[in-house]
Protein backbone atom coordinates (compact mmCIF):
# COMPACT_ATOMS: atom_id res chain seq x y z
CA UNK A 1 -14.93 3.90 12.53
CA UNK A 2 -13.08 3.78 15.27
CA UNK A 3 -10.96 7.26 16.32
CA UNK A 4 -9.21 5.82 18.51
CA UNK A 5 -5.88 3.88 18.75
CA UNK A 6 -2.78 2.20 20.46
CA UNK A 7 0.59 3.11 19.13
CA UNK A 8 3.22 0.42 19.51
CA UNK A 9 6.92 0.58 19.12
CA UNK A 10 8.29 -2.23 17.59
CA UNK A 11 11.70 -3.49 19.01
CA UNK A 12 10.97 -4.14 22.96
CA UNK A 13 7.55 -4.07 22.60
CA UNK A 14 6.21 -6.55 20.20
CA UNK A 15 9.33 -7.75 19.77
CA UNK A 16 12.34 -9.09 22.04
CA UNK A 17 14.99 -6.39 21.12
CA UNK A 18 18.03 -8.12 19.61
CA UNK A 19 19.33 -4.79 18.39
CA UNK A 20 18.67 -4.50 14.20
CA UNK A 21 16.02 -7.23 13.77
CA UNK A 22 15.59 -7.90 10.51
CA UNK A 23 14.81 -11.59 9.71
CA UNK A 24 12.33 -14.07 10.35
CA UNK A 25 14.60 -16.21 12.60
CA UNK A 26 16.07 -13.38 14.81
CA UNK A 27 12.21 -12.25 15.45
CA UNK A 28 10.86 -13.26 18.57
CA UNK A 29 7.67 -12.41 19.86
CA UNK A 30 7.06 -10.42 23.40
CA UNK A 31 4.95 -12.73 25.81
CA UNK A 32 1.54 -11.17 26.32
CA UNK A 33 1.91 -9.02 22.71
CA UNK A 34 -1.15 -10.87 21.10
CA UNK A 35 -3.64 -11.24 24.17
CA UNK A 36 -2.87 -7.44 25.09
CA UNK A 37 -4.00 -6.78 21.62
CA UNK A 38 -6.92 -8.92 20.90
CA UNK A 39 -8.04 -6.87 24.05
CA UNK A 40 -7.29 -3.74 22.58
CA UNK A 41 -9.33 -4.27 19.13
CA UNK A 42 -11.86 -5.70 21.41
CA UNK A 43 -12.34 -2.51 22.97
CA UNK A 44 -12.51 -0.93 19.69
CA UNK A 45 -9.12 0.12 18.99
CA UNK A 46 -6.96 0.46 16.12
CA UNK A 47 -3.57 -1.07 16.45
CA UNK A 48 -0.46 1.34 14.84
CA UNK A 49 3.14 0.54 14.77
CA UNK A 50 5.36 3.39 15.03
CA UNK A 51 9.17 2.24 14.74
CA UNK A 52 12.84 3.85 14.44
CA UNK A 53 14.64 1.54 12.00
CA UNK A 54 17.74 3.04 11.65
CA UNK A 55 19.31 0.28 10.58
CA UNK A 56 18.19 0.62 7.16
CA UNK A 57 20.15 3.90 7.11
CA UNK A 58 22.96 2.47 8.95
CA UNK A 59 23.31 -0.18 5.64
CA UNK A 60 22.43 -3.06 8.05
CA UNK A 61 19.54 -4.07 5.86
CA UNK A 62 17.74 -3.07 3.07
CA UNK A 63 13.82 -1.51 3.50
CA UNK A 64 12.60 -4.29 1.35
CA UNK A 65 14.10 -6.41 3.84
CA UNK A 66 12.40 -4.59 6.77
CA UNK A 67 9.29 -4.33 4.80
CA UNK A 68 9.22 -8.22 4.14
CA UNK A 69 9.66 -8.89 7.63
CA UNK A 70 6.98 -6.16 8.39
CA UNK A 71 4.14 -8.30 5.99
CA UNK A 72 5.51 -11.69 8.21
CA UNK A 73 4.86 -9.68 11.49
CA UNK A 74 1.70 -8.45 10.09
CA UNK A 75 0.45 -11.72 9.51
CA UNK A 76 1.28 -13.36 12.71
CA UNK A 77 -1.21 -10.95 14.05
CA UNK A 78 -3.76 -11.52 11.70
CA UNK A 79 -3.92 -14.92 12.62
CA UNK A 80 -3.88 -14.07 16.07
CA UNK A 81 -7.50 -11.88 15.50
CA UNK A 82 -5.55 -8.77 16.08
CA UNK A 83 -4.62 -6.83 12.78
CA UNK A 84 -2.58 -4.55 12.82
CA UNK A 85 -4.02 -1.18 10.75
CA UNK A 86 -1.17 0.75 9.46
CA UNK A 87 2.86 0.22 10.26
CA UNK A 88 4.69 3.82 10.05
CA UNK A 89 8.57 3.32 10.25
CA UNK A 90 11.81 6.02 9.93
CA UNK A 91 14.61 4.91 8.83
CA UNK A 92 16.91 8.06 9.21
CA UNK A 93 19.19 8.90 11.61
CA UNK A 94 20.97 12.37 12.07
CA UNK A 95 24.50 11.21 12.70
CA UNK A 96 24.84 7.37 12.41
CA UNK A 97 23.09 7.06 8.56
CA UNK A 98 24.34 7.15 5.22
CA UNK A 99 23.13 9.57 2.55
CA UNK A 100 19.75 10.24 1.90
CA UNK A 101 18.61 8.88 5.54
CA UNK A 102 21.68 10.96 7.06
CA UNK A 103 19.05 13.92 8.50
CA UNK A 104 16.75 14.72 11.75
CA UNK A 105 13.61 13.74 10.80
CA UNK A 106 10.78 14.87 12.86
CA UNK A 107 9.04 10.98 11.90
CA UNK A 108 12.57 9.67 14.01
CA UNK A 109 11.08 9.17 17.86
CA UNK A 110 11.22 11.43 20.07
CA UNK A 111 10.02 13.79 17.18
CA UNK A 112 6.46 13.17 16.88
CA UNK A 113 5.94 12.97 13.07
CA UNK A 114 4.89 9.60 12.27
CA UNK A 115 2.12 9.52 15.30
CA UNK A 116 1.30 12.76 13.73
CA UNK A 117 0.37 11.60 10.50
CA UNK A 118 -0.98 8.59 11.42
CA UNK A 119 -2.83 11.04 13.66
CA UNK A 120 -4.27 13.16 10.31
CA UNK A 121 -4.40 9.62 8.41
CA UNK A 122 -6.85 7.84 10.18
CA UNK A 123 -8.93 11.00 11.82
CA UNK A 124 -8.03 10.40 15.40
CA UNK A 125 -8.42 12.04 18.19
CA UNK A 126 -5.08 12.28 20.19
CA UNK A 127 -6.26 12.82 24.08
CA UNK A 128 -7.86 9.10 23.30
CA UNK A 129 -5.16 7.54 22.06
CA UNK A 130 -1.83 6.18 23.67
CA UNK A 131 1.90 4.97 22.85
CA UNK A 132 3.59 1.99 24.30
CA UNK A 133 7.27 1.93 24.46
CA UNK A 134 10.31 0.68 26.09
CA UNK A 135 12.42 4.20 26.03
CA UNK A 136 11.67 7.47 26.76
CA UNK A 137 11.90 8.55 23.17
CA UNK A 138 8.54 6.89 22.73
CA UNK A 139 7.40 8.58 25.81
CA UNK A 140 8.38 11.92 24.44
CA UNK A 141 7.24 11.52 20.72
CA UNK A 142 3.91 10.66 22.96
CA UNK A 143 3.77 13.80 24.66
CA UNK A 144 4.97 15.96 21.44
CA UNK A 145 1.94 14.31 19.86
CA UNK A 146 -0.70 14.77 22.66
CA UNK A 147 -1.38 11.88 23.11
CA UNK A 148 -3.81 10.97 26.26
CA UNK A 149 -1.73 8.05 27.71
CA UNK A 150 2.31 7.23 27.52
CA UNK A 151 3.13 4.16 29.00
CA UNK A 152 6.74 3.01 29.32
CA UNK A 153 6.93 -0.94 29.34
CA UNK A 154 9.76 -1.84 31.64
CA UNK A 155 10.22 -5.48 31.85
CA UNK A 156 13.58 -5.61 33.27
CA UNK A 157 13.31 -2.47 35.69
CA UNK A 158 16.60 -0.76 33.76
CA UNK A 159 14.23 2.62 32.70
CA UNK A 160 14.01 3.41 36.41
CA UNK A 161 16.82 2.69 38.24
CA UNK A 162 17.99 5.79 39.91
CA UNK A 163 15.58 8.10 37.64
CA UNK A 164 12.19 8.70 36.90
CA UNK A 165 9.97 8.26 33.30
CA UNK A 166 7.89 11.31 32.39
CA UNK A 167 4.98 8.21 30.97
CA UNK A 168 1.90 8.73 32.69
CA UNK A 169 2.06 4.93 33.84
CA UNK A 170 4.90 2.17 33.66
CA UNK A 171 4.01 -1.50 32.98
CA UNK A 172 6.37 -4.26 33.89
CA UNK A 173 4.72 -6.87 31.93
CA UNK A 174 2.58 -6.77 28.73
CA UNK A 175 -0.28 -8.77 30.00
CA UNK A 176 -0.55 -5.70 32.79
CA UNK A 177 -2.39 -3.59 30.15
CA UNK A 178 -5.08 -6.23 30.21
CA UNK A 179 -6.16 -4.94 33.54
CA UNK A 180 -4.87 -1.29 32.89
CA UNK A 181 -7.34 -0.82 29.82
């Protein structure tokens, strides 16, 4: 198998970011999410979802309602010829949670604890893997990990106005990492 593998973040990336998604109707897809990965397992890749969800420690939704919407995303990529091989989520938060996800957690972005163990989990080797993200946190759980590539999606240009990203590239469009990989 493959030891090798994409990291996505979840809100902003394969999803538009409405801030707490957690139903079927508020979920909208990113344009360019399911060719950019059908390209990515074609090149032999394994697709892993690594995802804050504070929310669920914030008492905005349960995790069996995150996980329900999680096996509804899953799908949708499944029948898109893009499965998605493990989803790694952290639901704590070290100031905005209620008791027990009231902590810092290394697995919260920017610590780099659930790229980590998927990292041990699936034998990979980091310097040929990469994260895609739409905040620096993803770009710095990235790095903590050693990862080989960071890439900061910035659709609407907001990341770098007036500063810089430490990514080692920054797409402006999902379908770029068709030609970038």
């Amino acid at each position: 198998m493959t030891n090798k593998a994409i990291f996505l973040d979840r809100d902003g990336v394969i999803n538009v970011d409405h801030a707490y998604v957690h139903k079927v109707e508020d979920f909208d897809f990113m344009p360019g999410i399911f060719e950019l990965c059908q390209h990515l397992k074609g090149l032999g890749y394994r697709l892993i979802i690594v995802t804050n969800q504070s929310g669920i420690g914030r008492g905005y939704y349960s995790e069996d309602d995150f996980l329900t919407l999680s096996e509804w995303m899953k799908s949708k990529f499944i029948d898109n010829q893009c499965e998605i091989d493990a989803l790694y989520y952290s639901p704590y938060h070290p100031e905005k949670a209620k008791p027990p996800y009231l902590k810092n957690s290394e697995c919260r972005k920017p610590g780099p604890g659930m790229l980590l163990q998927a990292i041990k989990d699936f034998d990979l080797e980091a310097r040929h893997c990469a994260m895609i993200g739409d905040n620096e946190t993803d770009i710095q759980a990235a790095k903590a990990a050693g990862l080989g590539r960071s890439i900061l999606l910035d659709i609407e240009n907001k990341s770098l106005n007036g500063s810089s990203s430490d990514a080692s590239e920054v797409w402006h469009s999902l379908l770029e990492g068709l030609k970038r990989f």
